[in-house]
C-alpha atoms as a PDB file:
ATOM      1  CA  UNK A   1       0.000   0.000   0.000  1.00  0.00           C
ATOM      2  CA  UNK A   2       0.740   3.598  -0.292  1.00  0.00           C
ATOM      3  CA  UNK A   3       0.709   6.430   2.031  1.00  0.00           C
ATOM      4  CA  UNK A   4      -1.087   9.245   0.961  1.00  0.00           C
ATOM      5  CA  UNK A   5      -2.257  12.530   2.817  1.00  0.00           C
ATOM      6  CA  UNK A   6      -5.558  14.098   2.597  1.00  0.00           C
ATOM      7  CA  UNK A   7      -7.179  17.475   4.197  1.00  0.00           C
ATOM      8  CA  UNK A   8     -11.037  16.744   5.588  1.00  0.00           C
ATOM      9  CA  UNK A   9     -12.562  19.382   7.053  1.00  0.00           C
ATOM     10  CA  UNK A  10     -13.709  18.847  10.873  1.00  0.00           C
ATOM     11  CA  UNK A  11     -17.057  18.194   9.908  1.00  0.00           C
ATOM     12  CA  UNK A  12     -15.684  15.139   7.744  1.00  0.00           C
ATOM     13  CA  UNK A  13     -13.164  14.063  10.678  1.00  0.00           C
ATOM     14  CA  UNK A  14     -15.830  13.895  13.140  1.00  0.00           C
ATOM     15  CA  UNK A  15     -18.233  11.719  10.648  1.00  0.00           C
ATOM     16  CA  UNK A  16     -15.576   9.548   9.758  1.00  0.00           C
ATOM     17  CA  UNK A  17     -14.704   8.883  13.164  1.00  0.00           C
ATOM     18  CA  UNK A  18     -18.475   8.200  14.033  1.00  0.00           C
ATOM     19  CA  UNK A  19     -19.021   5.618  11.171  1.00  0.00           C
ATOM     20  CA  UNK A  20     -15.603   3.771  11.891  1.00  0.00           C
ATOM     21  CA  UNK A  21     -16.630   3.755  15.946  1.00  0.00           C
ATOM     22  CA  UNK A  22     -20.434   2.173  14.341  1.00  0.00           C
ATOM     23  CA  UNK A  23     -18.844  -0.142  11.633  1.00  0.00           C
ATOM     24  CA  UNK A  24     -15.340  -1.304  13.807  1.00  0.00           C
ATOM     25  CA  UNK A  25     -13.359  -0.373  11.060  1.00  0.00           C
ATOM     26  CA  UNK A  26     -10.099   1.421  10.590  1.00  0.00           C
ATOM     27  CA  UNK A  27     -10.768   5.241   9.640  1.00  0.00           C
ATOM     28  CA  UNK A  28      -8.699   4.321   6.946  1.00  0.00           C
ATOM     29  CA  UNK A  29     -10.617   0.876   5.824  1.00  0.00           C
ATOM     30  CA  UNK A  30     -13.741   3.940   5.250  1.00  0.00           C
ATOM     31  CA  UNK A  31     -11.552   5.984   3.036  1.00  0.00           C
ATOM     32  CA  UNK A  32     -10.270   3.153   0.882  1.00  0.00           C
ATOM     33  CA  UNK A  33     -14.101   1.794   0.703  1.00  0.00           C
ATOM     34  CA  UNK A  34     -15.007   5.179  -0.424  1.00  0.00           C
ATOM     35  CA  UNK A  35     -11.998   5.578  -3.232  1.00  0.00           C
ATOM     36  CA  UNK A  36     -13.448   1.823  -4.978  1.00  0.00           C
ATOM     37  CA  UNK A  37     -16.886   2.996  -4.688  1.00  0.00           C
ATOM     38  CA  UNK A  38     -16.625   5.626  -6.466  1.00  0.00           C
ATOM     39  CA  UNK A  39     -14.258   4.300  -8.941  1.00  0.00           C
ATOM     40  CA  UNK A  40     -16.546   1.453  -9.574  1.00  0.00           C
ATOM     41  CA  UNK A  41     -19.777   4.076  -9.936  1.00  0.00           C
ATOM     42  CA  UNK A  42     -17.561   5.802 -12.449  1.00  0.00           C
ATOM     43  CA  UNK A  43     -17.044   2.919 -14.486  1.00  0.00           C
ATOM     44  CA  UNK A  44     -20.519   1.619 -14.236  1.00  0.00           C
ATOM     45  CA  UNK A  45     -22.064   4.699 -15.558  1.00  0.00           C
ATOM     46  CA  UNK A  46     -19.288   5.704 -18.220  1.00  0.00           C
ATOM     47  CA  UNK A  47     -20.237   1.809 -19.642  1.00  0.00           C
ATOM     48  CA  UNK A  48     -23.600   2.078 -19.427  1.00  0.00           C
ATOM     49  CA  UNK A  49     -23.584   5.856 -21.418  1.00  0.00           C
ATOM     50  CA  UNK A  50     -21.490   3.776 -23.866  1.00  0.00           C
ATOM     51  CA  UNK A  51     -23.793   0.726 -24.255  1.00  0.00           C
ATOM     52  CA  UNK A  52     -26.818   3.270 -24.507  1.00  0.00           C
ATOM     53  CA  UNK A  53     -25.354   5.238 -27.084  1.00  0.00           C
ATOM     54  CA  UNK A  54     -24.837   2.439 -29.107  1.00  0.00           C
ATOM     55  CA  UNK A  55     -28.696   2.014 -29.277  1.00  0.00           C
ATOM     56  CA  UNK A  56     -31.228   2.709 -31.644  1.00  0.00           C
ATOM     57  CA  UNK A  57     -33.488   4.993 -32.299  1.00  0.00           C
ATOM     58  CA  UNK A  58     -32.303   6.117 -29.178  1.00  0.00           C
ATOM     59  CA  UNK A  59     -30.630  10.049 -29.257  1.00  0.00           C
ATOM     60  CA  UNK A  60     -29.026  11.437 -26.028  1.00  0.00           C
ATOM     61  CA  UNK A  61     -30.822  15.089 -24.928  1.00  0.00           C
ATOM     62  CA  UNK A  62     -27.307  15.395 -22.240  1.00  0.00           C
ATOM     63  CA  UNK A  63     -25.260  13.208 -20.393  1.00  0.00           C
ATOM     64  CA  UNK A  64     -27.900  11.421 -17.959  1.00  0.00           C
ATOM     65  CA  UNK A  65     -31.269  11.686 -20.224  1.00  0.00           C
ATOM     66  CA  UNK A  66     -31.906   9.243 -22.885  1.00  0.00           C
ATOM     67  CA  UNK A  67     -35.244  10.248 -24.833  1.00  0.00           C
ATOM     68  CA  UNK A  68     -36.619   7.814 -27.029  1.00  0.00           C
ATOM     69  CA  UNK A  69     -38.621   8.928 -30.523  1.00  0.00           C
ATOM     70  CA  UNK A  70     -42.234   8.420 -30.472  1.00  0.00           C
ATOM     71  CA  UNK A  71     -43.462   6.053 -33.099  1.00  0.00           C
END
C-alpha cells in the first residue's frame, strides 16, 4: 500500500470517526471503501452511457437523459 495525505474538514473528521466507531473499522478501511466505490460508480455509468449510445433509435438530450422517438 501507499501512504497518501488528505485534508477533511472537521465536519468530515468527526463523521468519519463516528461511522468507523459504528462499523469497527479502521478510519482508513472507510476511506479506501469510499476511493473503490466511487471508482466502480464511475465505471458503471461511463459503460452504461457507452452501451446506450450504441442504441437505436435512441438520441441522447445530455449526459444522464436518454429520450426515445415516439413512433
Amino acid at each position: 500500500m501507499c501512504k497518501l495525505k488528505v485534508q477533511l474538514t472537521e465536519n468530515q473528521v468527526r463523521a468519519l470517526k463516528s461511522v468507523s466507531a459504528e462499523q469497527g473499522v479502521s478510519a482508513a478501511e472507510l476511506i479506501r471503501r469510499g476511493v473503490d466505490w466511487q471508482i466502480s460508480e464511475e465505471y458503471a455509468l461511463t459503460r452504461l452511457k457507452q452501451l446506450l449510445a450504441q442504441l437505436e433509435p435512441a438520441t441522447w438530450r445530455n449526459s444522464t437523459t436518454v429520450t426515445f422517438p415516439r413512433q
